[in-house]
C-alpha atoms as a PDB file:
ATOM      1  CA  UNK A   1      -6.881  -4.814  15.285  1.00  0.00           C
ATOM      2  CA  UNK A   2     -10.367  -4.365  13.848  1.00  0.00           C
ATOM      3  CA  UNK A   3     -11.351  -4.666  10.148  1.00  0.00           C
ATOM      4  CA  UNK A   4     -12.951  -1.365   8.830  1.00  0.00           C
ATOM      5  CA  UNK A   5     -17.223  -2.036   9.171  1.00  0.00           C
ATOM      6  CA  UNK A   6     -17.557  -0.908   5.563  1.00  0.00           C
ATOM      7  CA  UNK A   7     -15.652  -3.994   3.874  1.00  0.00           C
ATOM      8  CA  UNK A   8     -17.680  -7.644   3.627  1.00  0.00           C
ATOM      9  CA  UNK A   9     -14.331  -9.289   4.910  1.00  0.00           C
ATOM     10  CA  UNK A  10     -12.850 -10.127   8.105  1.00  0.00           C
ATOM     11  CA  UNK A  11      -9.123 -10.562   7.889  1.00  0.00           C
ATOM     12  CA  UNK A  12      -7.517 -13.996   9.268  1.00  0.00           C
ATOM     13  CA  UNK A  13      -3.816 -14.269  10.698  1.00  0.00           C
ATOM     14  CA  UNK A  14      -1.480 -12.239  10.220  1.00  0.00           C
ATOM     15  CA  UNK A  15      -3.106 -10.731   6.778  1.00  0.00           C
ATOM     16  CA  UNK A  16      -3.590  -6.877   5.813  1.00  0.00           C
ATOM     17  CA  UNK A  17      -5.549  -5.620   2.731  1.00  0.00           C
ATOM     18  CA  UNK A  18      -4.168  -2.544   1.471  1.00  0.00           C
ATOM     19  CA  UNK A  19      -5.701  -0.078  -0.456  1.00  0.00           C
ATOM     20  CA  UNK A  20      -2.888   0.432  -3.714  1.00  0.00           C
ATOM     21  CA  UNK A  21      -2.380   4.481  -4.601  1.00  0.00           C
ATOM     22  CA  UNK A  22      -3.376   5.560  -7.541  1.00  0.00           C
ATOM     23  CA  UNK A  23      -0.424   5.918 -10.206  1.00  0.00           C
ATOM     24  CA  UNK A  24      -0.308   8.530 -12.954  1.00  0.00           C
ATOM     25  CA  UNK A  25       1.672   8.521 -16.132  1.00  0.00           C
ATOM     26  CA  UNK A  26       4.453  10.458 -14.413  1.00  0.00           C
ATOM     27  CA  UNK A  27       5.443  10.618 -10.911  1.00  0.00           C
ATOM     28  CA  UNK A  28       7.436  13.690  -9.156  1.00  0.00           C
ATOM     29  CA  UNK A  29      10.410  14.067  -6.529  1.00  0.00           C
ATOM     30  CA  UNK A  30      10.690  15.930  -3.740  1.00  0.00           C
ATOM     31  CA  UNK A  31      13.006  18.660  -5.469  1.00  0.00           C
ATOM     32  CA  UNK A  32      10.442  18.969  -8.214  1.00  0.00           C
ATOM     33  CA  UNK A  33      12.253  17.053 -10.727  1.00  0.00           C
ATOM     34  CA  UNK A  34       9.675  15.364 -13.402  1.00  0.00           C
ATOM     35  CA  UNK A  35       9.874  11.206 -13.811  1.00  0.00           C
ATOM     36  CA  UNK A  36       8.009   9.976 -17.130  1.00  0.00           C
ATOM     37  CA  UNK A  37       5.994   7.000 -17.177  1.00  0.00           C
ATOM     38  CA  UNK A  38       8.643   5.931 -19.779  1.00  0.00           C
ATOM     39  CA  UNK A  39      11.456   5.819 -17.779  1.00  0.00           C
ATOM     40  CA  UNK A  40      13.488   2.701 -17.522  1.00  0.00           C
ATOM     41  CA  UNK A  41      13.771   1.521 -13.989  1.00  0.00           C
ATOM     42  CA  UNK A  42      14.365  -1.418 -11.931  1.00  0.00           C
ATOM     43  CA  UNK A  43      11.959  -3.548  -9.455  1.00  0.00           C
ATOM     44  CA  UNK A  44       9.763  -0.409  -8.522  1.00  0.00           C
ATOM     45  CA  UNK A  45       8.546  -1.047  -4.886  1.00  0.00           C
ATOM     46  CA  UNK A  46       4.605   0.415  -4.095  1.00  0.00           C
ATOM     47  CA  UNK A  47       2.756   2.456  -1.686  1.00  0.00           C
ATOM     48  CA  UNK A  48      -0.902   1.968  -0.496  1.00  0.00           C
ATOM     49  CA  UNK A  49      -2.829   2.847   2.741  1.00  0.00           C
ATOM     50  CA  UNK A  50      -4.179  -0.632   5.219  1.00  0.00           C
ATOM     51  CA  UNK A  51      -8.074  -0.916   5.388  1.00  0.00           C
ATOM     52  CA  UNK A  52      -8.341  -4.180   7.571  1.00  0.00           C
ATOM     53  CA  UNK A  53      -6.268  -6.219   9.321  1.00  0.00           C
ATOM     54  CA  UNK A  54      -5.764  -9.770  10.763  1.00  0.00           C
ATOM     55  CA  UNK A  55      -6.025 -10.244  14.534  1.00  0.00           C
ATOM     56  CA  UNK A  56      -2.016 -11.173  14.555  1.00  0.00           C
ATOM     57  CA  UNK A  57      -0.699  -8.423  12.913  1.00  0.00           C
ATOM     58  CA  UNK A  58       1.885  -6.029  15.635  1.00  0.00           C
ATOM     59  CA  UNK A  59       3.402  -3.699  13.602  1.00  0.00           C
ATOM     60  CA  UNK A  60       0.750  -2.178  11.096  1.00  0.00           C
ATOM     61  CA  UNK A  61      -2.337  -0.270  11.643  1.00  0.00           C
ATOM     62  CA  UNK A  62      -5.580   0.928   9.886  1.00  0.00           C
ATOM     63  CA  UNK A  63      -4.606   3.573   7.569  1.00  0.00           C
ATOM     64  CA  UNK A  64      -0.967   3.527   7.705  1.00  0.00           C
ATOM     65  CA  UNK A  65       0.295   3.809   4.557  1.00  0.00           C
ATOM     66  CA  UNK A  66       2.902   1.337   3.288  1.00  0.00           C
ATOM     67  CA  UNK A  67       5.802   0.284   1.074  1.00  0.00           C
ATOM     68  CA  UNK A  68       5.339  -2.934  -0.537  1.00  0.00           C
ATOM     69  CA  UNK A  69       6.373  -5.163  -3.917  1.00  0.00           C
ATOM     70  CA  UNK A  70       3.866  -5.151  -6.023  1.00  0.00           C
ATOM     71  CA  UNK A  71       4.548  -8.511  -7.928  1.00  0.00           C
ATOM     72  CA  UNK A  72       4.767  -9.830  -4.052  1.00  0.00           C
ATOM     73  CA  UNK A  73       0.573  -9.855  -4.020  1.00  0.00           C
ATOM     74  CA  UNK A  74      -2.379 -11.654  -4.417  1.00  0.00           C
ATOM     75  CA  UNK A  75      -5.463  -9.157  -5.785  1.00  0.00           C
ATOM     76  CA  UNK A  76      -8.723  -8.944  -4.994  1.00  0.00           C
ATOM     77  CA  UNK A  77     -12.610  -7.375  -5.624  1.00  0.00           C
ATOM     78  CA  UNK A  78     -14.381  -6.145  -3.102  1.00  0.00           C
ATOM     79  CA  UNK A  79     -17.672  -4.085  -3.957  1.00  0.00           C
ATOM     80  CA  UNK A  80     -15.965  -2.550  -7.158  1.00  0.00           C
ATOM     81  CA  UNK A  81     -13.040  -1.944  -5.627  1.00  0.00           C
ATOM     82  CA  UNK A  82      -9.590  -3.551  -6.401  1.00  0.00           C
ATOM     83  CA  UNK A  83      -7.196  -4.338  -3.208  1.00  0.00           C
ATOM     84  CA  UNK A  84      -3.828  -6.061  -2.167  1.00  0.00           C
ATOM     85  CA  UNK A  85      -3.742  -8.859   0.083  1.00  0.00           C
ATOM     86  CA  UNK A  86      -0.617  -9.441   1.282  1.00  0.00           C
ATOM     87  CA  UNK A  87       1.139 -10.738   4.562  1.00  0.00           C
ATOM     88  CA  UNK A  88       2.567  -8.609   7.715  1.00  0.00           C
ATOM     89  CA  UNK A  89       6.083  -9.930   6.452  1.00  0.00           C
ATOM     90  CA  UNK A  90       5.779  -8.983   3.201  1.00  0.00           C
ATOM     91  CA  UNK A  91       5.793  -4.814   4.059  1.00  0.00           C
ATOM     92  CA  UNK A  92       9.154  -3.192   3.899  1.00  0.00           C
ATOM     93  CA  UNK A  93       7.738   0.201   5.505  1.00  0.00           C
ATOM     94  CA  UNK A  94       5.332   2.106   6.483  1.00  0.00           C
ATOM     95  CA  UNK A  95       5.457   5.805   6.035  1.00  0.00           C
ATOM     96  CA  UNK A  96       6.477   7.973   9.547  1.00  0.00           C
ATOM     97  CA  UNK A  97       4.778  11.105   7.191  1.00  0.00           C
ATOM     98  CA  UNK A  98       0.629  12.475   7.637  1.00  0.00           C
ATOM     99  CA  UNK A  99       0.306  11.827   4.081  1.00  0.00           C
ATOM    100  CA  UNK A 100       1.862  10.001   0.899  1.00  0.00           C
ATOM    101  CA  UNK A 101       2.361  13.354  -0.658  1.00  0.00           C
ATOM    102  CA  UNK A 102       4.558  14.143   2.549  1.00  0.00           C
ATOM    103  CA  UNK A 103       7.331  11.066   1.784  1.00  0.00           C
ATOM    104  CA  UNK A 104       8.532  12.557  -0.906  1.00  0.00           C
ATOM    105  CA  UNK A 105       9.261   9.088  -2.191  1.00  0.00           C
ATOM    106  CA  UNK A 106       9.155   8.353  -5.723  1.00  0.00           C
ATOM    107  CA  UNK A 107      10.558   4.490  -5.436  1.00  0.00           C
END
């Protein structure tokens, strides 16, 4: 798989960097129903879209978008921007939808 030409970095292995969304306060289901940022809940599992990838990784692509731990990650700066480097093995799905909005996942 290529790396995308406007990132400094070419992936090794069997590495993706991932591109987390962008979290508001409150997040919304698919029925409409409101979640505040205050609400208690459990190990909350992340989405984010892959902007390069190693030459060993089979099962993800450039700008899929993912599901992923978020305490399961190493961070990193590139040009301003802050991404997720994680392994193929550590993704637990990527998103069959055109868009995040489309999931209708509010994990």
């Amino acid at each position: 798989m290529a790396e995308t030409p406007q990132l400094p970095i070419r992936m090794l292995h069997d590495r993706l960097l991932v591109e987390p969304d962008k979290e508001g306060g409150e997040r919304k289901s698919s029925a409409g129903i409101v979640i505040p940022a205050t609400a208690a809940m459990g190990r909350r599992l992340a989405w984010g879209e892959v902007v390069a990838a190693g030459p060993h990784v089979r099962q993800v692509a450039l700008g899929d978008t993912i599901l992923f731990d978020p305490e399961d990650r190493a961070e990193v700066e590139l040009e301003g921007r802050a991404y997720i480097l994680l392994r193929e093995r550590d993704v637990h799905a990527i998103s069959e939808s055109a868009g995040d909005e489309a999931t209708g996942l509010y994990l």
